[in-house]
C-alpha atoms as a PDB file:
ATOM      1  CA  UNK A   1       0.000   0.000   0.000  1.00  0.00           C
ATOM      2  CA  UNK A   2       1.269   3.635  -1.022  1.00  0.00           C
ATOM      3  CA  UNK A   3       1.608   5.706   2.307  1.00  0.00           C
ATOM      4  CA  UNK A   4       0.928   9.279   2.014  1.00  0.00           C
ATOM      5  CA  UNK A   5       3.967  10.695   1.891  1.00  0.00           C
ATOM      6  CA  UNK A   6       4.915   8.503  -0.819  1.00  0.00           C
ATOM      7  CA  UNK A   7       1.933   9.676  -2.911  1.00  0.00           C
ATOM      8  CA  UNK A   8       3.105  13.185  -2.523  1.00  0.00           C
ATOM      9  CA  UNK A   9       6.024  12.910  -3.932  1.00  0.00           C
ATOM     10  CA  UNK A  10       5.107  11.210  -6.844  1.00  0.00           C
ATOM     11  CA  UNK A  11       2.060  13.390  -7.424  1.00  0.00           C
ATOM     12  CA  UNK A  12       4.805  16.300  -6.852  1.00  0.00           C
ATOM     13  CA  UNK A  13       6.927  14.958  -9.556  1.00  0.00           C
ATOM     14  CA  UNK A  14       4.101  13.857 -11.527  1.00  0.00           C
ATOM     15  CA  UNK A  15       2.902  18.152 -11.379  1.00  0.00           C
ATOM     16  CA  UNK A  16       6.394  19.241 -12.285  1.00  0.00           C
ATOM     17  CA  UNK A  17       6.922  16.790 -15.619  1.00  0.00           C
ATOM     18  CA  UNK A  18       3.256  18.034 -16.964  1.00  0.00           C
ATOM     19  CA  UNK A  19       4.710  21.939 -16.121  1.00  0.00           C
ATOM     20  CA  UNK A  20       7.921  21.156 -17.821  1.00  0.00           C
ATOM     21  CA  UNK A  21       5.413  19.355 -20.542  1.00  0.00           C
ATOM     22  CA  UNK A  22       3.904  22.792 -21.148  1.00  0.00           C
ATOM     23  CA  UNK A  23       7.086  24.663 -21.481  1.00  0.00           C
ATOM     24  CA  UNK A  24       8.340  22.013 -23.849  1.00  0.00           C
ATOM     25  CA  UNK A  25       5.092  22.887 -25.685  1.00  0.00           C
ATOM     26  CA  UNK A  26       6.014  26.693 -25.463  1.00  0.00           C
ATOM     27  CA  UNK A  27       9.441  26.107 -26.757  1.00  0.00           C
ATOM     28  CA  UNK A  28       8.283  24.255 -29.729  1.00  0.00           C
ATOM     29  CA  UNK A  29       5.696  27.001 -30.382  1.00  0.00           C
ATOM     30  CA  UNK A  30       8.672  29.288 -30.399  1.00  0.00           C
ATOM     31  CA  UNK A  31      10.679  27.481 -32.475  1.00  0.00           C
ATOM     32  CA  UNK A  32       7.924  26.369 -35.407  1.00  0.00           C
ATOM     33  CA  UNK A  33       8.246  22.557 -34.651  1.00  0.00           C
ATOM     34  CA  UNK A  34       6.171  20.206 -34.269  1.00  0.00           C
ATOM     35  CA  UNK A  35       3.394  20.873 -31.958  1.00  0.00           C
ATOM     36  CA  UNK A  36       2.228  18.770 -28.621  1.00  0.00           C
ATOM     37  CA  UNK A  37      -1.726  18.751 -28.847  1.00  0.00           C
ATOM     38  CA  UNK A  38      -4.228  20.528 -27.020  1.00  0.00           C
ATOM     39  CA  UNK A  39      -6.103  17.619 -25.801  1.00  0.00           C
ATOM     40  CA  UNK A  40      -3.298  15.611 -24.905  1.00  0.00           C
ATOM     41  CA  UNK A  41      -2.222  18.838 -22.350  1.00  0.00           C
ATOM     42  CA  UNK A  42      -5.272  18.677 -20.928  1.00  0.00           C
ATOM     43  CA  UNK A  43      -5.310  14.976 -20.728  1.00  0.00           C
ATOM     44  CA  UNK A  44      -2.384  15.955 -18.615  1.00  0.00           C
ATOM     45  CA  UNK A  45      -3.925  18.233 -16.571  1.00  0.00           C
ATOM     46  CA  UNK A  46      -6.701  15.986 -15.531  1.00  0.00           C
ATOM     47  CA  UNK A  47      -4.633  12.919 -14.304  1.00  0.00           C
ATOM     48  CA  UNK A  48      -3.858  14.406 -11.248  1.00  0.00           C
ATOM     49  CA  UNK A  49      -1.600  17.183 -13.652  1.00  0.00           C
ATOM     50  CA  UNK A  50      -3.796  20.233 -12.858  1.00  0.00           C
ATOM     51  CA  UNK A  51      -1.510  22.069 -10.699  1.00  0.00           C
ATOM     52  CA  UNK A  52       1.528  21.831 -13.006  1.00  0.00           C
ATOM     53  CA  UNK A  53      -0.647  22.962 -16.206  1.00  0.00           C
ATOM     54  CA  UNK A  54      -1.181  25.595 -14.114  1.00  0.00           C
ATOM     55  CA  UNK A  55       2.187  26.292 -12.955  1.00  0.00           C
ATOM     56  CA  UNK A  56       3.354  25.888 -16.538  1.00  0.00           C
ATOM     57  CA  UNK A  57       0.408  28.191 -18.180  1.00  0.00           C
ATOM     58  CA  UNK A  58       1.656  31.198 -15.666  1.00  0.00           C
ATOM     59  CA  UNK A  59       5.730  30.285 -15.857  1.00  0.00           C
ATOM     60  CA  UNK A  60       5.549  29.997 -19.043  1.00  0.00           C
ATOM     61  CA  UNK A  61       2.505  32.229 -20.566  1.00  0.00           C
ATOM     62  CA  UNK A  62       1.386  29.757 -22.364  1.00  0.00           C
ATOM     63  CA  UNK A  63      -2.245  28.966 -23.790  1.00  0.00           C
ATOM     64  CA  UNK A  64      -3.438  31.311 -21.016  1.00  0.00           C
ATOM     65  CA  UNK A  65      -5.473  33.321 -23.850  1.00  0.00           C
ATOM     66  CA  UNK A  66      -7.224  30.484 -24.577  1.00  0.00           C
ATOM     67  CA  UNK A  67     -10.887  29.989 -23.228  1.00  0.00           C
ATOM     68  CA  UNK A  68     -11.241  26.487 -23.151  1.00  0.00           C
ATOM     69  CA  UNK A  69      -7.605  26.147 -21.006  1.00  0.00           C
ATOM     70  CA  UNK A  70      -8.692  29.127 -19.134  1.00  0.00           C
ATOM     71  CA  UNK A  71     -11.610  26.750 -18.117  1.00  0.00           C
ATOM     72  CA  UNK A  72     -10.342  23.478 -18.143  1.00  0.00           C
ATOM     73  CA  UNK A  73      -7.059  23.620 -16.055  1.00  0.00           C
ATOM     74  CA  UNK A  74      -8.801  25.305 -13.183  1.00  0.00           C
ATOM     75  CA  UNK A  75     -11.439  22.363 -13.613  1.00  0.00           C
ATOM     76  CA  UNK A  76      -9.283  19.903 -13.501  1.00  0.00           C
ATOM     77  CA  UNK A  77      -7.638  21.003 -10.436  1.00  0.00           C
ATOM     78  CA  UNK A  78     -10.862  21.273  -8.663  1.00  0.00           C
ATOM     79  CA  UNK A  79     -11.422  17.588 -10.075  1.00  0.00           C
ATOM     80  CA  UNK A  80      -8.277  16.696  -8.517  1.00  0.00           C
ATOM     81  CA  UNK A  81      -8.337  17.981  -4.970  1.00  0.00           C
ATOM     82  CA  UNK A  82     -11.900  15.607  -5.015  1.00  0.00           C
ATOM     83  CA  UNK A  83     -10.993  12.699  -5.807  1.00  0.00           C
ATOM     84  CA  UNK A  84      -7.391  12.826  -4.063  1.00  0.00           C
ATOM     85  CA  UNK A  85      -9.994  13.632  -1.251  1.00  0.00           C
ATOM     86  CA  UNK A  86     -12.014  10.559  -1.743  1.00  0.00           C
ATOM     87  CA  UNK A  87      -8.924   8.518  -2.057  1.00  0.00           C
ATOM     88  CA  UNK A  88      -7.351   9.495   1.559  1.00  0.00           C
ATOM     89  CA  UNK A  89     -10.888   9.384   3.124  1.00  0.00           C
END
């Protein structure tokens, strides 16, 4: 069984790869390459990612015009903090 500090960490580490996932993003917008898509960021986001989309929209200023991230990230989080409720309760 995964004790709690344990699932911190990885679901610290899991936040900071989908942040650095979203600056990769950014970079490659930058640069012209080949693009990550939209719906696999917020894929991302909503397996437990939400706080590092969010980190990485703000750090990096990145899809933070867009209406449906705008929406979605924040959701996601919200969708997060619930069930990571339900799952230590």
């Amino acid at each position: 069984m995964l004790h709690l500090k344990e699932a911190a960490i990885i679901l610290l580490v899991w936040n900071i790869l989908v942040m650095i996932v979203y600056g990769a993003d950014k970079f490659r917008a930058r640069k012209g390459r080949r693009r990550i898509r939209e719906s696999t960021l917020l894929i991302l986001s909503f397996l437990l990612g939400g706080i590092g989309a969010i980190f990485g929209m703000v750090l990096f200023n990145h899809k933070t015009s867009k209406t449906k991230f705008r929406f979605l990230v924040p959701l996601s989080v919200i969708l997060n903090v619930v069930l990571l409720l339900i799952l230590i309760y």
